[in-house]
C-alpha atoms as a PDB file:
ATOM      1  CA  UNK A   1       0.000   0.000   0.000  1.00  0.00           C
ATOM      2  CA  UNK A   2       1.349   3.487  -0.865  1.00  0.00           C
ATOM      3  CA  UNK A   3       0.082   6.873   0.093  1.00  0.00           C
ATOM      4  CA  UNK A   4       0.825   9.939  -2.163  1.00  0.00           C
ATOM      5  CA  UNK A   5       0.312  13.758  -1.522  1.00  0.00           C
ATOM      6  CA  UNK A   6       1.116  16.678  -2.905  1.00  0.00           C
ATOM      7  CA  UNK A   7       0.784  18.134  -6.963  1.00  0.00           C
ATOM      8  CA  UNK A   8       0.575  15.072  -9.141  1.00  0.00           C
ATOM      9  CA  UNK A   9      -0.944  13.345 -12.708  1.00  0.00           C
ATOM     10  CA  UNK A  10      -3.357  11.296 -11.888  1.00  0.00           C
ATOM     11  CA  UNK A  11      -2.737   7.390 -12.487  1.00  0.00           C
ATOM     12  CA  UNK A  12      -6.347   6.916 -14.141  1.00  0.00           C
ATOM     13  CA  UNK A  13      -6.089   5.475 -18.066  1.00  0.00           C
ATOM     14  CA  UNK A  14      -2.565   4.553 -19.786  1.00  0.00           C
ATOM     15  CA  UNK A  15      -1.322   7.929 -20.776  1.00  0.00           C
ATOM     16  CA  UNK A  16      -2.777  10.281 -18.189  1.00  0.00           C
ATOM     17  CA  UNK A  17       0.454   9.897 -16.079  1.00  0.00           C
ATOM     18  CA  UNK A  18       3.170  10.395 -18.966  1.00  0.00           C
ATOM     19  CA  UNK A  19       4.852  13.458 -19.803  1.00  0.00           C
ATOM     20  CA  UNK A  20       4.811  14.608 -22.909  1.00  0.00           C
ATOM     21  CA  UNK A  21       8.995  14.018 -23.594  1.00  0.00           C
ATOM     22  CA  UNK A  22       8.003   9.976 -23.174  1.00  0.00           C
ATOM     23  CA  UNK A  23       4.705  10.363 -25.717  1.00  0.00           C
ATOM     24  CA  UNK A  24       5.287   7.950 -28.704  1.00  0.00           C
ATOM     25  CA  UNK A  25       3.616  11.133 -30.980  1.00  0.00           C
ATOM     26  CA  UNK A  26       4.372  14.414 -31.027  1.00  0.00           C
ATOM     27  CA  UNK A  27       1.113  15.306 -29.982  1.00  0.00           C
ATOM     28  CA  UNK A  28      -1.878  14.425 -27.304  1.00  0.00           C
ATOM     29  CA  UNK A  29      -4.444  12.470 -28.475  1.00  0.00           C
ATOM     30  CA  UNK A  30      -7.581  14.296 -29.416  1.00  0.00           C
ATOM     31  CA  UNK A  31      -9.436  11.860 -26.665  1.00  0.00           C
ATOM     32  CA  UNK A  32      -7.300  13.315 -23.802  1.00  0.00           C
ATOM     33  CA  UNK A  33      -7.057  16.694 -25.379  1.00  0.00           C
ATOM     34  CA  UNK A  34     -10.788  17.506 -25.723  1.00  0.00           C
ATOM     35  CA  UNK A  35     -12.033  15.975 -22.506  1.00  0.00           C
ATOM     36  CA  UNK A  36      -8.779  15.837 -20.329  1.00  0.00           C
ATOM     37  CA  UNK A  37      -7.042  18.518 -20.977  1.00  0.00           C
ATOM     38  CA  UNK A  38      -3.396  18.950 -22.967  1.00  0.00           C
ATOM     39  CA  UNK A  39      -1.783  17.860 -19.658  1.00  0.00           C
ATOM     40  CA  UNK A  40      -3.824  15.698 -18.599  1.00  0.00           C
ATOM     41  CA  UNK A  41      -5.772  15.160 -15.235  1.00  0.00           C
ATOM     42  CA  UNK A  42      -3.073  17.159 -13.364  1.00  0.00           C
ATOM     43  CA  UNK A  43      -4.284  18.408  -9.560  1.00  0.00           C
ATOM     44  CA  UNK A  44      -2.958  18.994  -6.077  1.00  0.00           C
ATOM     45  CA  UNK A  45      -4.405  16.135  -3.869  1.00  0.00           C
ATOM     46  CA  UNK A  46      -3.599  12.245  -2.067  1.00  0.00           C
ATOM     47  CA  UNK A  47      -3.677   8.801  -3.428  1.00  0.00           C
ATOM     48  CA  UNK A  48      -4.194   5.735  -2.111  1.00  0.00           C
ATOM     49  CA  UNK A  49      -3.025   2.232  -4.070  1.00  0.00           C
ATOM     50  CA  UNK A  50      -3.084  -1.252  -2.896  1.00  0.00           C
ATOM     51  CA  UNK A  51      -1.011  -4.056  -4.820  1.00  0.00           C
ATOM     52  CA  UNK A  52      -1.804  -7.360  -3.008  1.00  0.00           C
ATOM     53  CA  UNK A  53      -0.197 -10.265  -3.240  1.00  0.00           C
ATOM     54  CA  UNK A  54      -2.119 -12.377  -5.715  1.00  0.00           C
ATOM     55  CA  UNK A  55      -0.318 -14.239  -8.929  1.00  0.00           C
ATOM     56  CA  UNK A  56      -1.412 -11.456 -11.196  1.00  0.00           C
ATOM     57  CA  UNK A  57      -0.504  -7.982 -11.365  1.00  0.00           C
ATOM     58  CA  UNK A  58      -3.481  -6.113  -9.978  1.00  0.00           C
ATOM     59  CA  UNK A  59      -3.750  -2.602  -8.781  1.00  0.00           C
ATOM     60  CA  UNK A  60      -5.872  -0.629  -7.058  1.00  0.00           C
ATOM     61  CA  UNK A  61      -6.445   2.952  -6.232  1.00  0.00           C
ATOM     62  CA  UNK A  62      -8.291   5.937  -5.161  1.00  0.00           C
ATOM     63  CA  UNK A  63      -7.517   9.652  -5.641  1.00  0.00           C
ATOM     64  CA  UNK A  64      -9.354  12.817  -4.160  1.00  0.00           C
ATOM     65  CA  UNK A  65      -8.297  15.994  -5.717  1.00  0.00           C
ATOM     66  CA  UNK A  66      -8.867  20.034  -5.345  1.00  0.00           C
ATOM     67  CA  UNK A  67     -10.608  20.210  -8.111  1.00  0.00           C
ATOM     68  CA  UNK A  68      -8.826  23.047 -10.256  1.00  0.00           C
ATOM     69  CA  UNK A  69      -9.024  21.346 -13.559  1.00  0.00           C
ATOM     70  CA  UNK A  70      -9.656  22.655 -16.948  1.00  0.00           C
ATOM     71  CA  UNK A  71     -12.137  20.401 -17.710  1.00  0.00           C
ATOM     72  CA  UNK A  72     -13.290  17.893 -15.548  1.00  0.00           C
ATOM     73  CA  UNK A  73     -14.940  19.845 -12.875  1.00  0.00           C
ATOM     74  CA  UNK A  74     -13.618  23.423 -14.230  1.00  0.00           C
ATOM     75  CA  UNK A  75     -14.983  26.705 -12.506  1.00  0.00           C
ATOM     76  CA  UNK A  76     -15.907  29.440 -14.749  1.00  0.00           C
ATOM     77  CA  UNK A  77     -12.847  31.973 -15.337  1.00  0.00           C
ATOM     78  CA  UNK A  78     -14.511  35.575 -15.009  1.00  0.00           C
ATOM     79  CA  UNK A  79     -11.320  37.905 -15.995  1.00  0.00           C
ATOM     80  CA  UNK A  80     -11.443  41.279 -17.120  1.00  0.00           C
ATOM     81  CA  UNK A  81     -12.285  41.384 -20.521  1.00  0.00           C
ATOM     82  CA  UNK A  82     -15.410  39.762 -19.737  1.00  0.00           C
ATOM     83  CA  UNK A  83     -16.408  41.825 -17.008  1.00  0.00           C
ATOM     84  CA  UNK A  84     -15.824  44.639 -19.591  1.00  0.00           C
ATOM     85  CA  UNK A  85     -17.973  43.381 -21.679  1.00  0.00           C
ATOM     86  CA  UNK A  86     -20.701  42.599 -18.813  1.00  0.00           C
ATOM     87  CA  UNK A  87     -20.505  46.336 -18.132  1.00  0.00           C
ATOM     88  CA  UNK A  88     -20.626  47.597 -21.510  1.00  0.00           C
ATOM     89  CA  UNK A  89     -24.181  45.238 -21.820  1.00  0.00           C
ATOM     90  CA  UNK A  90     -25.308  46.528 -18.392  1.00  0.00           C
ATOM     91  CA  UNK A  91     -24.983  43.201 -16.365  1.00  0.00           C
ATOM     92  CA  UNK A  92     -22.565  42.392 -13.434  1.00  0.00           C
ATOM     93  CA  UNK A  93     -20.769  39.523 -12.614  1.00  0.00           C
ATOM     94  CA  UNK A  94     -23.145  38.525  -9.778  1.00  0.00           C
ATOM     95  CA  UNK A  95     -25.835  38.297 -12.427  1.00  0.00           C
ATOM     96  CA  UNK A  96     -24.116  35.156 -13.924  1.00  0.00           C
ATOM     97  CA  UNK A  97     -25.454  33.393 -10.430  1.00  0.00           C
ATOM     98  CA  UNK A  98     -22.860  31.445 -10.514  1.00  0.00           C
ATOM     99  CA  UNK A  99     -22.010  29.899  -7.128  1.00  0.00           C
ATOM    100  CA  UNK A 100     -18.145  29.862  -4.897  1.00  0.00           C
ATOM    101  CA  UNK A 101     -15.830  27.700  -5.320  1.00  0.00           C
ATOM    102  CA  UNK A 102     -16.277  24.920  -2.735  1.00  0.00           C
ATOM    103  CA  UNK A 103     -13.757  23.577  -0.347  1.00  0.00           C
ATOM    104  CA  UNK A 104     -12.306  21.077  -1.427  1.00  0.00           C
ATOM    105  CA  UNK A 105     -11.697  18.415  -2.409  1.00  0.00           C
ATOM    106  CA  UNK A 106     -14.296  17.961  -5.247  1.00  0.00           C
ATOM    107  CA  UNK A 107     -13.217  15.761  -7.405  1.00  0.00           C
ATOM    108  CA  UNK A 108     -12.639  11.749  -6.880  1.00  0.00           C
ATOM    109  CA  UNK A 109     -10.798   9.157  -8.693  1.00  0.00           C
ATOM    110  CA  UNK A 110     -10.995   5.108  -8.423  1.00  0.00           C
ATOM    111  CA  UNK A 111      -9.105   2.754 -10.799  1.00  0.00           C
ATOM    112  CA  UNK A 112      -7.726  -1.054 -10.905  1.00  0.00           C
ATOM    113  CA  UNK A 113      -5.185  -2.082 -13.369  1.00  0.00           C
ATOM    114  CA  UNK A 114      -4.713  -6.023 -14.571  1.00  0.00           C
ATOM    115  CA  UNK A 115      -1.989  -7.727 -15.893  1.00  0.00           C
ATOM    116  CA  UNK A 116      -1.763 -11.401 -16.605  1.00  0.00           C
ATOM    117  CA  UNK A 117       1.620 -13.440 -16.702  1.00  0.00           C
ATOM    118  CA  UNK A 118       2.047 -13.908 -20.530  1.00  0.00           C
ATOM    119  CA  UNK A 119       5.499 -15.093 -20.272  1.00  0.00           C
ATOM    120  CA  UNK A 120       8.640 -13.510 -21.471  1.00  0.00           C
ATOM    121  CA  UNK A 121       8.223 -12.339 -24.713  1.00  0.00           C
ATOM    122  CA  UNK A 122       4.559 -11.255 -24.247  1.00  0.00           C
ATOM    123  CA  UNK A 123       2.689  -8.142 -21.419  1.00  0.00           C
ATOM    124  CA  UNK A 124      -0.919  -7.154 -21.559  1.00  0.00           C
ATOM    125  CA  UNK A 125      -1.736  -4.918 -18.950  1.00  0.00           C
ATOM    126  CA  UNK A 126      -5.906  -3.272 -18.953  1.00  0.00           C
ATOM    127  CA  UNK A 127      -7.230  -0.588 -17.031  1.00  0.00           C
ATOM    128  CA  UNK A 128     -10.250   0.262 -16.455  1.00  0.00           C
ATOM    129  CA  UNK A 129     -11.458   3.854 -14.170  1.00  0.00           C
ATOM    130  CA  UNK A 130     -13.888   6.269 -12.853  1.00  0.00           C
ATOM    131  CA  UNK A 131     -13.931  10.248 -12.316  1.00  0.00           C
ATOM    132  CA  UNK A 132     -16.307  12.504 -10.482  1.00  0.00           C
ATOM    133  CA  UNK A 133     -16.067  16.191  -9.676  1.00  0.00           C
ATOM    134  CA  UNK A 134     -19.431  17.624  -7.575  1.00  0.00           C
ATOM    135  CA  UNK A 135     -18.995  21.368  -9.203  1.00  0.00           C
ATOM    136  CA  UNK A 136     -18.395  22.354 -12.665  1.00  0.00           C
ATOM    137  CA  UNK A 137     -19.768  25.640 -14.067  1.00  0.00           C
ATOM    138  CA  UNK A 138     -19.047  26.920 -17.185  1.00  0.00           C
ATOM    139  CA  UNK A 139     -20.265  30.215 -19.771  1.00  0.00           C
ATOM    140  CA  UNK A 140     -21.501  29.992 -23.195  1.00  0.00           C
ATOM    141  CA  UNK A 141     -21.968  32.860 -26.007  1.00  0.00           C
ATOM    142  CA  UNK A 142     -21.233  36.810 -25.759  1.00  0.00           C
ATOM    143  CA  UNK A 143     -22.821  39.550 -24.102  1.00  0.00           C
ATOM    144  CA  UNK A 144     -22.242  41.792 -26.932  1.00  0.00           C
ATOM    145  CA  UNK A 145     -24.679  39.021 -28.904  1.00  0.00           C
ATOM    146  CA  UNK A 146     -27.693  38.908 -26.096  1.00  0.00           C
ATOM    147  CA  UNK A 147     -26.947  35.199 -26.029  1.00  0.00           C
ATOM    148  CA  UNK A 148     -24.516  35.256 -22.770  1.00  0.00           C
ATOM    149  CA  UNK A 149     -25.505  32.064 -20.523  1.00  0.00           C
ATOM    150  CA  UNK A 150     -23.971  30.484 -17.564  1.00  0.00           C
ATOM    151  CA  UNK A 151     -24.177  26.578 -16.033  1.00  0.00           C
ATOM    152  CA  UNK A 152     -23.559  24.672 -13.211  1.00  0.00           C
ATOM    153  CA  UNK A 153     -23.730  21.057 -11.798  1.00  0.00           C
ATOM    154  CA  UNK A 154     -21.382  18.303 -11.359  1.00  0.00           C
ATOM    155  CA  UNK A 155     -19.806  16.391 -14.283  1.00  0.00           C
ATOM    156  CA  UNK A 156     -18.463  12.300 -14.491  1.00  0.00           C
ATOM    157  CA  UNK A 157     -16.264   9.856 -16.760  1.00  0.00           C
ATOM    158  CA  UNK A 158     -15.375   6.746 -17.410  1.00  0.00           C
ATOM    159  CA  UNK A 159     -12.416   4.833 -19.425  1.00  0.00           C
ATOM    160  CA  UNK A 160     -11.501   1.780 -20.287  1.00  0.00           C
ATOM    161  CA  UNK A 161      -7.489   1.133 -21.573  1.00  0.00           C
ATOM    162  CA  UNK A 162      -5.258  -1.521 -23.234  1.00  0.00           C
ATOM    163  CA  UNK A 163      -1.684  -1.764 -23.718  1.00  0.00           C
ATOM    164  CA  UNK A 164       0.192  -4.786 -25.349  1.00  0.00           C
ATOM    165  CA  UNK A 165       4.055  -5.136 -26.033  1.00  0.00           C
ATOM    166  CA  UNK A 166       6.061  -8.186 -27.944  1.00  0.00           C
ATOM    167  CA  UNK A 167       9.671  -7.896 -26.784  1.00  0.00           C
ATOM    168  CA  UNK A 168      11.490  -8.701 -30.443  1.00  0.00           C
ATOM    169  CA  UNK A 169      14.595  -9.661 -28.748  1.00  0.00           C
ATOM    170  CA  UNK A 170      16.636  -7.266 -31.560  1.00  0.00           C
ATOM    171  CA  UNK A 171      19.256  -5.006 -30.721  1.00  0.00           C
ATOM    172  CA  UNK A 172      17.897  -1.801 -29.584  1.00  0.00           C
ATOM    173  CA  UNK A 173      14.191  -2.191 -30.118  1.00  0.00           C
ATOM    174  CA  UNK A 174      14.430  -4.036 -33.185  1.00  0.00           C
ATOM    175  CA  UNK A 175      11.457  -6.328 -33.341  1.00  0.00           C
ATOM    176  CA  UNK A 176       9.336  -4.501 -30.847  1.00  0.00           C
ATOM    177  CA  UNK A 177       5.828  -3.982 -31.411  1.00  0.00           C
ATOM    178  CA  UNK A 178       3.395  -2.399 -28.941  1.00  0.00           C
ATOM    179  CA  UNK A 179      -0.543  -1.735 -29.420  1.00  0.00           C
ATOM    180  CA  UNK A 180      -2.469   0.646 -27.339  1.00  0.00           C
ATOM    181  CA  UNK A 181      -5.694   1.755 -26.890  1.00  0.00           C
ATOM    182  CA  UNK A 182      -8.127   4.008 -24.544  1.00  0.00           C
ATOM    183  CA  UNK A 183     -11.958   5.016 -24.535  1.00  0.00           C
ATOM    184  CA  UNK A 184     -13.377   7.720 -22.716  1.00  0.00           C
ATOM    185  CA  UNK A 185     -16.861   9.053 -22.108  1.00  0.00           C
ATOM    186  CA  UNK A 186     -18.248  12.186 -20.249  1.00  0.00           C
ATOM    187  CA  UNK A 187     -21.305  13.065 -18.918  1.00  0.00           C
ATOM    188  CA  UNK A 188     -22.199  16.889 -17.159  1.00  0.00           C
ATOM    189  CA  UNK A 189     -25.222  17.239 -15.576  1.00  0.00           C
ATOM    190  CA  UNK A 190     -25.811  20.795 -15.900  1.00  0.00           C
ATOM    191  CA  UNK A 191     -28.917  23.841 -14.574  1.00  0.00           C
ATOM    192  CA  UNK A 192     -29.073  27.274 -16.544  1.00  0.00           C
ATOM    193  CA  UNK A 193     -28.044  29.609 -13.872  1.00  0.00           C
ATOM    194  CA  UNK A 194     -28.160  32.985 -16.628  1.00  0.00           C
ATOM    195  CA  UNK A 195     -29.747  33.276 -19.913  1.00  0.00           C
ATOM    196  CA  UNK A 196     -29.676  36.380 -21.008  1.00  0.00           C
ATOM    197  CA  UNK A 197     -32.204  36.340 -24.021  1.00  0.00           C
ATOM    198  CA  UNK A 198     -34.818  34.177 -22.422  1.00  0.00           C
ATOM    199  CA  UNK A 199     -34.340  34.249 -18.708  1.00  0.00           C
ATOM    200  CA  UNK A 200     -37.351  31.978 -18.020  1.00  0.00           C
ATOM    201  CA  UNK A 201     -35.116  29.256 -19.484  1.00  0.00           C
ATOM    202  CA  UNK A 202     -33.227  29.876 -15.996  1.00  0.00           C
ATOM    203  CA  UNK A 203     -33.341  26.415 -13.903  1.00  0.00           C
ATOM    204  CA  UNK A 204     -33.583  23.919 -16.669  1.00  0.00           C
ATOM    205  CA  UNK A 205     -31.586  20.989 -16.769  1.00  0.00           C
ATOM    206  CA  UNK A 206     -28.807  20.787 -19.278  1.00  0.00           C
ATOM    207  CA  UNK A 207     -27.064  16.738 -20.291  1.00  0.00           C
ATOM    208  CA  UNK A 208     -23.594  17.395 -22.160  1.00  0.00           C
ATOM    209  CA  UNK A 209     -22.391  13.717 -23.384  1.00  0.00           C
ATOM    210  CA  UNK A 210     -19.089  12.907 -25.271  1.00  0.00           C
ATOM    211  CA  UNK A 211     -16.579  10.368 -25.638  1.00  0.00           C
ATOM    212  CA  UNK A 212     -13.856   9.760 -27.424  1.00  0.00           C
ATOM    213  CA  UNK A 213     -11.080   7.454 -28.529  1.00  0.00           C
ATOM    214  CA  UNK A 214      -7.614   6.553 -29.669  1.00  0.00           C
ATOM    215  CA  UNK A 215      -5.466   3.286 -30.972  1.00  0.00           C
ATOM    216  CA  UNK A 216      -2.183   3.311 -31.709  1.00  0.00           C
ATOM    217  CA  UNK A 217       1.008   0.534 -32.704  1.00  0.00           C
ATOM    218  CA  UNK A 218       4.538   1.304 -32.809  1.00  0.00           C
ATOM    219  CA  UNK A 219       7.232  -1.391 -34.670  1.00  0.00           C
ATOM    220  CA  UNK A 220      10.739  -1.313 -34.305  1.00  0.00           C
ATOM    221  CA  UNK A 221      11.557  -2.363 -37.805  1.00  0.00           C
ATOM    222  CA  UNK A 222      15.405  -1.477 -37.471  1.00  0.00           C
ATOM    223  CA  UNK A 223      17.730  -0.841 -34.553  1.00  0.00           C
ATOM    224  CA  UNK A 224      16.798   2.129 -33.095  1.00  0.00           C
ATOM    225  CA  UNK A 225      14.187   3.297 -35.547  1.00  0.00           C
ATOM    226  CA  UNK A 226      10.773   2.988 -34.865  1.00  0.00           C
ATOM    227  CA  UNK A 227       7.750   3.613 -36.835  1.00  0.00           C
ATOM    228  CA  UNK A 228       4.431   4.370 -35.612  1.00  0.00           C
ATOM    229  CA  UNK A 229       0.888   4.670 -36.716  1.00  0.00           C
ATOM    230  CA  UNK A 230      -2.333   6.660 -34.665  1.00  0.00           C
ATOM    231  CA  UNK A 231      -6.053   6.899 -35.070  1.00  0.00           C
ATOM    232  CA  UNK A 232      -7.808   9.213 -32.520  1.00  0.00           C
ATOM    233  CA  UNK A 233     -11.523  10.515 -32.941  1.00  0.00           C
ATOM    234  CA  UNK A 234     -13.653  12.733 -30.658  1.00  0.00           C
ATOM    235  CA  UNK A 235     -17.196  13.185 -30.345  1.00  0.00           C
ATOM    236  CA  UNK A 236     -18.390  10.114 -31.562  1.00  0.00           C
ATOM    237  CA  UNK A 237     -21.249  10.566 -29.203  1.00  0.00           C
ATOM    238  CA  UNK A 238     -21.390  14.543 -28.982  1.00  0.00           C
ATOM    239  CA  UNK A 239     -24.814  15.944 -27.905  1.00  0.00           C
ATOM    240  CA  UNK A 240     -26.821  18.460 -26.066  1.00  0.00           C
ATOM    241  CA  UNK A 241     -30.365  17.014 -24.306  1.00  0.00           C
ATOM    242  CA  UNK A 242     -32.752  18.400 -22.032  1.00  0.00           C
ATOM    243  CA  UNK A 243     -34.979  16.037 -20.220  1.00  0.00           C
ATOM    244  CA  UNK A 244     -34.759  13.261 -22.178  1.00  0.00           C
ATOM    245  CA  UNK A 245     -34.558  14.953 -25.436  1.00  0.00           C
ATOM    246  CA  UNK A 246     -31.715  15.571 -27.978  1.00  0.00           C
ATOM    247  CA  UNK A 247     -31.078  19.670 -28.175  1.00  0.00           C
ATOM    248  CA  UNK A 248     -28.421  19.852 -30.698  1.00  0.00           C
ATOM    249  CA  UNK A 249     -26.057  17.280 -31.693  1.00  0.00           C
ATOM    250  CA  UNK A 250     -22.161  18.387 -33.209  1.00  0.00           C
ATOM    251  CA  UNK A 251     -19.697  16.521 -35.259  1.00  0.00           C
ATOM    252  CA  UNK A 252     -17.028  14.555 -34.235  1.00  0.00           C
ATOM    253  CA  UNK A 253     -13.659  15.225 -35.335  1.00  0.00           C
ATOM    254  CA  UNK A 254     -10.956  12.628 -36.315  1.00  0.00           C
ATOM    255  CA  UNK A 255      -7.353  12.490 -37.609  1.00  0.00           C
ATOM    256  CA  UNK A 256      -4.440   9.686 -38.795  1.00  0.00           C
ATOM    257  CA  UNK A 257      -0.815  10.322 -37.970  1.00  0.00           C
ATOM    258  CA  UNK A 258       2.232   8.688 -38.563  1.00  0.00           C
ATOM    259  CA  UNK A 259       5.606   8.803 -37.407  1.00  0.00           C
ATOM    260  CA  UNK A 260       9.291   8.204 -37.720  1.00  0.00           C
ATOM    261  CA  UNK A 261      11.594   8.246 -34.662  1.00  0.00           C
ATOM    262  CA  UNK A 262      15.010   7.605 -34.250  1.00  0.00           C
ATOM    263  CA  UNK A 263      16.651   7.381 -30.857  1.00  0.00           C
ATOM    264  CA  UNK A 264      20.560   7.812 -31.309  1.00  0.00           C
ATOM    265  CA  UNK A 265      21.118   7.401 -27.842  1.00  0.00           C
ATOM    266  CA  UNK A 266      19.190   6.550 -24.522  1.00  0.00           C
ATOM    267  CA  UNK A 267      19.340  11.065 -23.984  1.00  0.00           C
ATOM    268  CA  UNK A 268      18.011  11.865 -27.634  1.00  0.00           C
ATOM    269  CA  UNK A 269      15.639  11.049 -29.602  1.00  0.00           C
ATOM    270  CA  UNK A 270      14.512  12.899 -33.325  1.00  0.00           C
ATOM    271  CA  UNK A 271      11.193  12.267 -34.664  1.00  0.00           C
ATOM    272  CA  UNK A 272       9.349  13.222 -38.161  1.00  0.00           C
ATOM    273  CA  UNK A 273       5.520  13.294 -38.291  1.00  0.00           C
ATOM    274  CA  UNK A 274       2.392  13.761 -40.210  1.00  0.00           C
ATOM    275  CA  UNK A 275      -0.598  14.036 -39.344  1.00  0.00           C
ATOM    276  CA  UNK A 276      -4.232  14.200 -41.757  1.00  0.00           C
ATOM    277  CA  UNK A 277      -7.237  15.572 -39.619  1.00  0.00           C
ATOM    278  CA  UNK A 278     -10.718  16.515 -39.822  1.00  0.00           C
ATOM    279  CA  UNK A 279     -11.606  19.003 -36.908  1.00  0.00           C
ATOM    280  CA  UNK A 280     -15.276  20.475 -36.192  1.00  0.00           C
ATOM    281  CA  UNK A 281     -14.685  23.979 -35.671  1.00  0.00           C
ATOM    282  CA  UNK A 282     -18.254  25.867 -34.668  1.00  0.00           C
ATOM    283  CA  UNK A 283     -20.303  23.698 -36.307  1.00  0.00           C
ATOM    284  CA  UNK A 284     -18.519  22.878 -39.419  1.00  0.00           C
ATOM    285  CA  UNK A 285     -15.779  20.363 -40.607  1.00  0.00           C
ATOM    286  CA  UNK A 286     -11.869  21.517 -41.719  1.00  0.00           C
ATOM    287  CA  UNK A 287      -9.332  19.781 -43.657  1.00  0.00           C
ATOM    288  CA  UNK A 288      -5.792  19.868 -41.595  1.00  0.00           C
ATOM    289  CA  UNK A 289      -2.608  18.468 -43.048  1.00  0.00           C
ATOM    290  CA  UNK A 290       0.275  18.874 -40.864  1.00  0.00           C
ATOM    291  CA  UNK A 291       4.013  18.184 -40.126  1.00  0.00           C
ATOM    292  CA  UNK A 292       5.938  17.834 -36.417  1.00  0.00           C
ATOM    293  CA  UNK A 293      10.040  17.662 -36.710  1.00  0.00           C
ATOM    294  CA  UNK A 294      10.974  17.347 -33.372  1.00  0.00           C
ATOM    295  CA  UNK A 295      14.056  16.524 -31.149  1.00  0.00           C
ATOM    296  CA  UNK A 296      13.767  15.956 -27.438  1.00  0.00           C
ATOM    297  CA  UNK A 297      17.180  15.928 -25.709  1.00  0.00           C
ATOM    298  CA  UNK A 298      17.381  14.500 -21.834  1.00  0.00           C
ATOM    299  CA  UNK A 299      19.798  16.148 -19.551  1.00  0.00           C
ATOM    300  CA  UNK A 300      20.593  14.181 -16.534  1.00  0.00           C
ATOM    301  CA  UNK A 301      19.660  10.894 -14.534  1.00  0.00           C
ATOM    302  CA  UNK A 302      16.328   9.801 -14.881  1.00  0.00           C
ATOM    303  CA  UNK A 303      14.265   7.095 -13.665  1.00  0.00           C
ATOM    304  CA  UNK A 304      13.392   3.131 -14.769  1.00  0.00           C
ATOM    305  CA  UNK A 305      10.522   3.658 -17.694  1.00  0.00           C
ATOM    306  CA  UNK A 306       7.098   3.029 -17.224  1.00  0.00           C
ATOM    307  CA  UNK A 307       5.050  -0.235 -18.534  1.00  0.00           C
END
């Protein structure tokens, strides 16, 4: 049993506790960046995790946070340049009706992680995990517009993840192959606090829902190369409902990368990547092509790598 406090990433999914110098892409993954954040779920909080004794691998833990995330359980961000605005269309910031921040904590963590004894060659390890923050408020539309609105309530997830690796038994990496994979789904359960074209909408209950996806392999098809190849969607369930019925519905968005990395040395590593996507952006769908040269250099000692 271990007992961790302090500023942490949380250990719930595969990648949610990686930083981004030990990603296998240049990039997050549009699943993680759309409903976890670029970083990740990152908060100041304790953990709990048990690893009995049993044949197989299994872990289990619990995690209790603050609460100052950016988009599970976010609080609205009232800065000046809204407040501007607020004042230029006659309303205040206490006519948002948006409640305090709470003491914390308010958001709560719980995952296991599994991992069978495939022999030498052969690791599997699945995941499987649970969020829930009891206050999350955000703002919708512009003042300047008349369609300024404001909502509160308490929002939950889910995800399920699975990572497999073939040691190749090459020279450095040659003959490797790993296979990832994560799902995650989000629900907020929402009231309209503010509307400022039709306050009588004030009180109704608001249901966000979306999920979202990746899967990924990696081969090492040459001493220290590696090549890899990502699918990642968002939004494949992306809708708006009010008591039982279906508001407004959006598009998901979805992309294919691939990349080249070389690793020179344990310290280095230089990576070429492209990347085809198709992002919703208000409403509609855009056509991104893109290209990532990067080189990430380690300075130091640093510490055994992760499953």
């Amino acid at each position: 049993m271990k007992v961790k406090a302090g500023k942490f990433l949380s250990d719930v999914g595969y990648m949610n506790n990686q930083h981004p110098h030990s990603w296998d892409f240049t990039d997050q993954n549009l699943a993680y960046l759309n409903l976890l954040g670029d970083h990740g779920l990152r908060d100041t909080g304790v953990q709990i995790t048990w690893l009995p004794d049993w044949g197989h691998y299994t872990l289990f833990g619990l995690e209790a946070f603050q609460g100052e995330q950016e988009k599970l359980g976010a609080l609205a961000d009232v800065g000046d340049g809204l407040e501007a605005e607020l004042a230029d269309a006659g309303l205040s910031v206490d006519d948002l009706a948006l409640g305090d921040e709470q003491d914390g904590p308010r958001l709560y963590t719980a995952f296991v992680k599994f991992a069978p004894d495939l022999g030498y060659d052969h690791a599997l390890q699945l995941g499987a995990w649970g969020g829930w923050a009891d206050q999350h408020q955000e703002i919708h539309g512009d003042p300047e517009d008349g369609n300024l609105h404001t909502l509160e309530g308490d929002a939950w997830m889910w995800g399920v993840d699975a990572v497999y690796k073939y040691a190749g038994g090459g020279a450095y990496g040659k003959g490797d192959f790993k296979l990832q994979g994560e799902y995650i789904w989000q629900r907020k359960d929402l009231d309209l606090q503010f509307h400022q074209a039709n306050p009588a909408l004030v009180g109704a209950e608001r249901q966000f829902t979306e999920d979202g996806l990746y899967l990924q392999g990696l081969y090492g098809f040459a001493p220290r190369w590696q090549a890899g190849l990502r699918y990642d969607v968002v939004g494949l369930t992306n809708k708006l409902e009010s008591g039982g019925s279906t508001l407004r519905e959006w598009n998901d968005s979805d992309r294919w990368t691939a990349a080249l990395t070389w690793t020179p040395t344990e310290y280095s590593r230089l990576r070429l990547q492209y990347a085809m996507a198709d992002i919703t952006i208000d409403g509609e769908s855009n056509a991104f092509d893109y290209v990532y040269l990067q080189y990430i250099m380690s300075l130091g000692s640093h510490g055994a790598h992760k499953f």
